[in-house]
C-alpha atoms as a PDB file:
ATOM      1  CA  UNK A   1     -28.431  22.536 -12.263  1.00  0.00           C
ATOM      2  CA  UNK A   2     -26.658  25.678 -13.350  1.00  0.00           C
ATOM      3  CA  UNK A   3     -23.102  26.556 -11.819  1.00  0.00           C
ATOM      4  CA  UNK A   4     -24.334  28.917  -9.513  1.00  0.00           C
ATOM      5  CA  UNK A   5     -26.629  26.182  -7.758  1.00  0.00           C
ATOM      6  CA  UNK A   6     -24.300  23.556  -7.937  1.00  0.00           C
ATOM      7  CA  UNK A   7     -23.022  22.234  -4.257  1.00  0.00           C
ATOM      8  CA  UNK A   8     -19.226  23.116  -3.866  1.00  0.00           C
ATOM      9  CA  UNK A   9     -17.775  18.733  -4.247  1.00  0.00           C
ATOM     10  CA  UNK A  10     -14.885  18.254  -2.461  1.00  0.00           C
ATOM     11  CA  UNK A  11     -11.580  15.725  -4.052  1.00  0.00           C
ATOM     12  CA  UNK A  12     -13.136  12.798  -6.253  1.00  0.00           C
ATOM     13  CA  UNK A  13     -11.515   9.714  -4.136  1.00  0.00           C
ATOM     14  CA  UNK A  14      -9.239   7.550  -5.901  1.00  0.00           C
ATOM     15  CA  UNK A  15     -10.969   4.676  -8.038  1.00  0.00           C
ATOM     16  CA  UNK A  16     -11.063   1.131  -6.193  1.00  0.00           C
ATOM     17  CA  UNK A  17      -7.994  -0.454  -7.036  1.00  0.00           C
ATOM     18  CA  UNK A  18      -8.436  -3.623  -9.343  1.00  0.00           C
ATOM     19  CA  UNK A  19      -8.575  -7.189  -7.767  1.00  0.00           C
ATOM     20  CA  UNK A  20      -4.728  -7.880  -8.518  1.00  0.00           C
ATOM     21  CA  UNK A  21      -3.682  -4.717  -6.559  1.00  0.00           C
ATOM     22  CA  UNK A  22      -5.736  -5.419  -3.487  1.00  0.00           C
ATOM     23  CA  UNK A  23      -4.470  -8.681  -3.536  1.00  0.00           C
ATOM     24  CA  UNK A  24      -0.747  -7.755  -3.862  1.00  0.00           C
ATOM     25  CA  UNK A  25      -1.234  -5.105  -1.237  1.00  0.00           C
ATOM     26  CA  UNK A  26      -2.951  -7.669   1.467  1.00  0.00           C
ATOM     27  CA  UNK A  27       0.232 -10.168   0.295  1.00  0.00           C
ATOM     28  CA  UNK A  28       2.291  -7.308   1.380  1.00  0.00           C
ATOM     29  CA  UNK A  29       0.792  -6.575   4.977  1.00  0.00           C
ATOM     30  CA  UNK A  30       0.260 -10.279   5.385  1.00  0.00           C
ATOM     31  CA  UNK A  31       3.724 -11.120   4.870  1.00  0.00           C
ATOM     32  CA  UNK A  32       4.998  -8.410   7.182  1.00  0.00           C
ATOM     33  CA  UNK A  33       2.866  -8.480  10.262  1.00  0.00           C
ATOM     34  CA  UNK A  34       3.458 -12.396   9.868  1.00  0.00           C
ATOM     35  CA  UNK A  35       7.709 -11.666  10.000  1.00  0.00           C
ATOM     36  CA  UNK A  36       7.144  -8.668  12.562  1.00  0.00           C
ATOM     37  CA  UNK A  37       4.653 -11.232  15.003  1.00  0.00           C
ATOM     38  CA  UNK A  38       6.921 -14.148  14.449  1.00  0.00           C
ATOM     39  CA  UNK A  39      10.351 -12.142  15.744  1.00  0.00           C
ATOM     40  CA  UNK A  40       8.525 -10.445  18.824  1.00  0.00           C
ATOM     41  CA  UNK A  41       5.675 -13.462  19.990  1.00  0.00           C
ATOM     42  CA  UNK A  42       7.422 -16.639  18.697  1.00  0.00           C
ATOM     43  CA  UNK A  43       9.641 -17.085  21.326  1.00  0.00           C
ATOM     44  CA  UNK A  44       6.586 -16.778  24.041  1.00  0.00           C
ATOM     45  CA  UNK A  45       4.967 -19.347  21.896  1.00  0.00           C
ATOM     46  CA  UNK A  46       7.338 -21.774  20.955  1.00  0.00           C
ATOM     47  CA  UNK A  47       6.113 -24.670  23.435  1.00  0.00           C
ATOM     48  CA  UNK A  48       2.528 -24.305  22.030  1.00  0.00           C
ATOM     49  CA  UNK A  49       1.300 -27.124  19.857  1.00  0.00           C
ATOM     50  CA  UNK A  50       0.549 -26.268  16.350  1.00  0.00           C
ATOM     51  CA  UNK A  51      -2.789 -25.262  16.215  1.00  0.00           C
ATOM     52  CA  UNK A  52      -2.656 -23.367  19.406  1.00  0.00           C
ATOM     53  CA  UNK A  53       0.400 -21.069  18.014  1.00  0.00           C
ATOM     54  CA  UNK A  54      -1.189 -20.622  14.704  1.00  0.00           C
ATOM     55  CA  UNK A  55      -4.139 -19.308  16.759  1.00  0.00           C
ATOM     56  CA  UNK A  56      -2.259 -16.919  18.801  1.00  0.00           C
ATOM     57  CA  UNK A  57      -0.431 -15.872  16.070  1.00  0.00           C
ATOM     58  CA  UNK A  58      -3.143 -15.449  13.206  1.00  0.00           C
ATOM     59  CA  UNK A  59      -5.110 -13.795  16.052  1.00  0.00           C
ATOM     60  CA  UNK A  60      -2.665 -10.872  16.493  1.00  0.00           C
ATOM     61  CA  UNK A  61      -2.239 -10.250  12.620  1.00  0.00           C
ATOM     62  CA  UNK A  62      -5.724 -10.418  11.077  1.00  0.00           C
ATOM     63  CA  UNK A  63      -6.980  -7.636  12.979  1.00  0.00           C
ATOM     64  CA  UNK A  64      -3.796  -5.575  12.627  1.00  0.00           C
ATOM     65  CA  UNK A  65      -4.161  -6.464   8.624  1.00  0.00           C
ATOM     66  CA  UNK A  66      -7.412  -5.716   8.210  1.00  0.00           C
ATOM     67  CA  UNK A  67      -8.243  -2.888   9.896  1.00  0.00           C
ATOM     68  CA  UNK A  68      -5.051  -0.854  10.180  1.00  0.00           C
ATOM     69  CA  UNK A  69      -2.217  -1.703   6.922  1.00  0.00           C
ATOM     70  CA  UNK A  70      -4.399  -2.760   4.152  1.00  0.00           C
ATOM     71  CA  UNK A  71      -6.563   0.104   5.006  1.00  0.00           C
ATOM     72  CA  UNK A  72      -3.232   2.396   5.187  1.00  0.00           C
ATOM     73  CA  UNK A  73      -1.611   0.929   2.280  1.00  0.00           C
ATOM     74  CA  UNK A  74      -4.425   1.814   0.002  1.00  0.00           C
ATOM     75  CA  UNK A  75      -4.352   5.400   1.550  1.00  0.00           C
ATOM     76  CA  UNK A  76      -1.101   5.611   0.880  1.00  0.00           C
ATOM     77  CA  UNK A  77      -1.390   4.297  -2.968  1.00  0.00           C
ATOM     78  CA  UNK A  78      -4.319   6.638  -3.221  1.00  0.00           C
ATOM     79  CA  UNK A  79      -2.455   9.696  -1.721  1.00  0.00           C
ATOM     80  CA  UNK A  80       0.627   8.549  -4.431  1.00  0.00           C
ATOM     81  CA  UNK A  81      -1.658   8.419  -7.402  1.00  0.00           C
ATOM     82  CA  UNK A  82      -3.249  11.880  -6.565  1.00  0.00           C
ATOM     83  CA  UNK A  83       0.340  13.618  -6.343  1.00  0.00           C
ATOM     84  CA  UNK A  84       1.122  11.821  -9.890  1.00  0.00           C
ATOM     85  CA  UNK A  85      -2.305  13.083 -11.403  1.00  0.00           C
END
């Protein structure tokens, strides 16, 4: 293809960051919707057994980990690395 019939690209998107990264930045979510769901639901759940509060619990921050900060964190490692490059 010459220049001229080339199709305008837009950004290249950041590479996939390595194994170690994704897993530091999942620790990182983890470990704060864990602390921010423990301050604001433990008290409601306090009487629960065990399992039942682990359920509740783990069933508020999975979602919230998966599909809202690990997505966001690695936007906003991506959006850093572009303004270094």
């Amino acid at each position: 293809m010459t220049t001229a019939t080339r199709p305008a690209t837009a950004a290249q998107p950041a590479a996939l960051p390595s194994v170690h990264m994704r897993a530091l930045l999942t620790w990182i979510a983890v470990f704060a919707a864990l602390t921010v769901v423990q301050l604001l639901v433990g008290p409601y759940v306090k009487g629960f057994p065990m399992l039942l509060r682990t359920l509740v619990i783990t069933g508020i921050v999975v979602p919230a980990v998966v599909y809202a900060l690990v997505p966001n964190l690695l936007k906003a490692r991506a959006a850093v690395l572009r303004r270094r490059g």
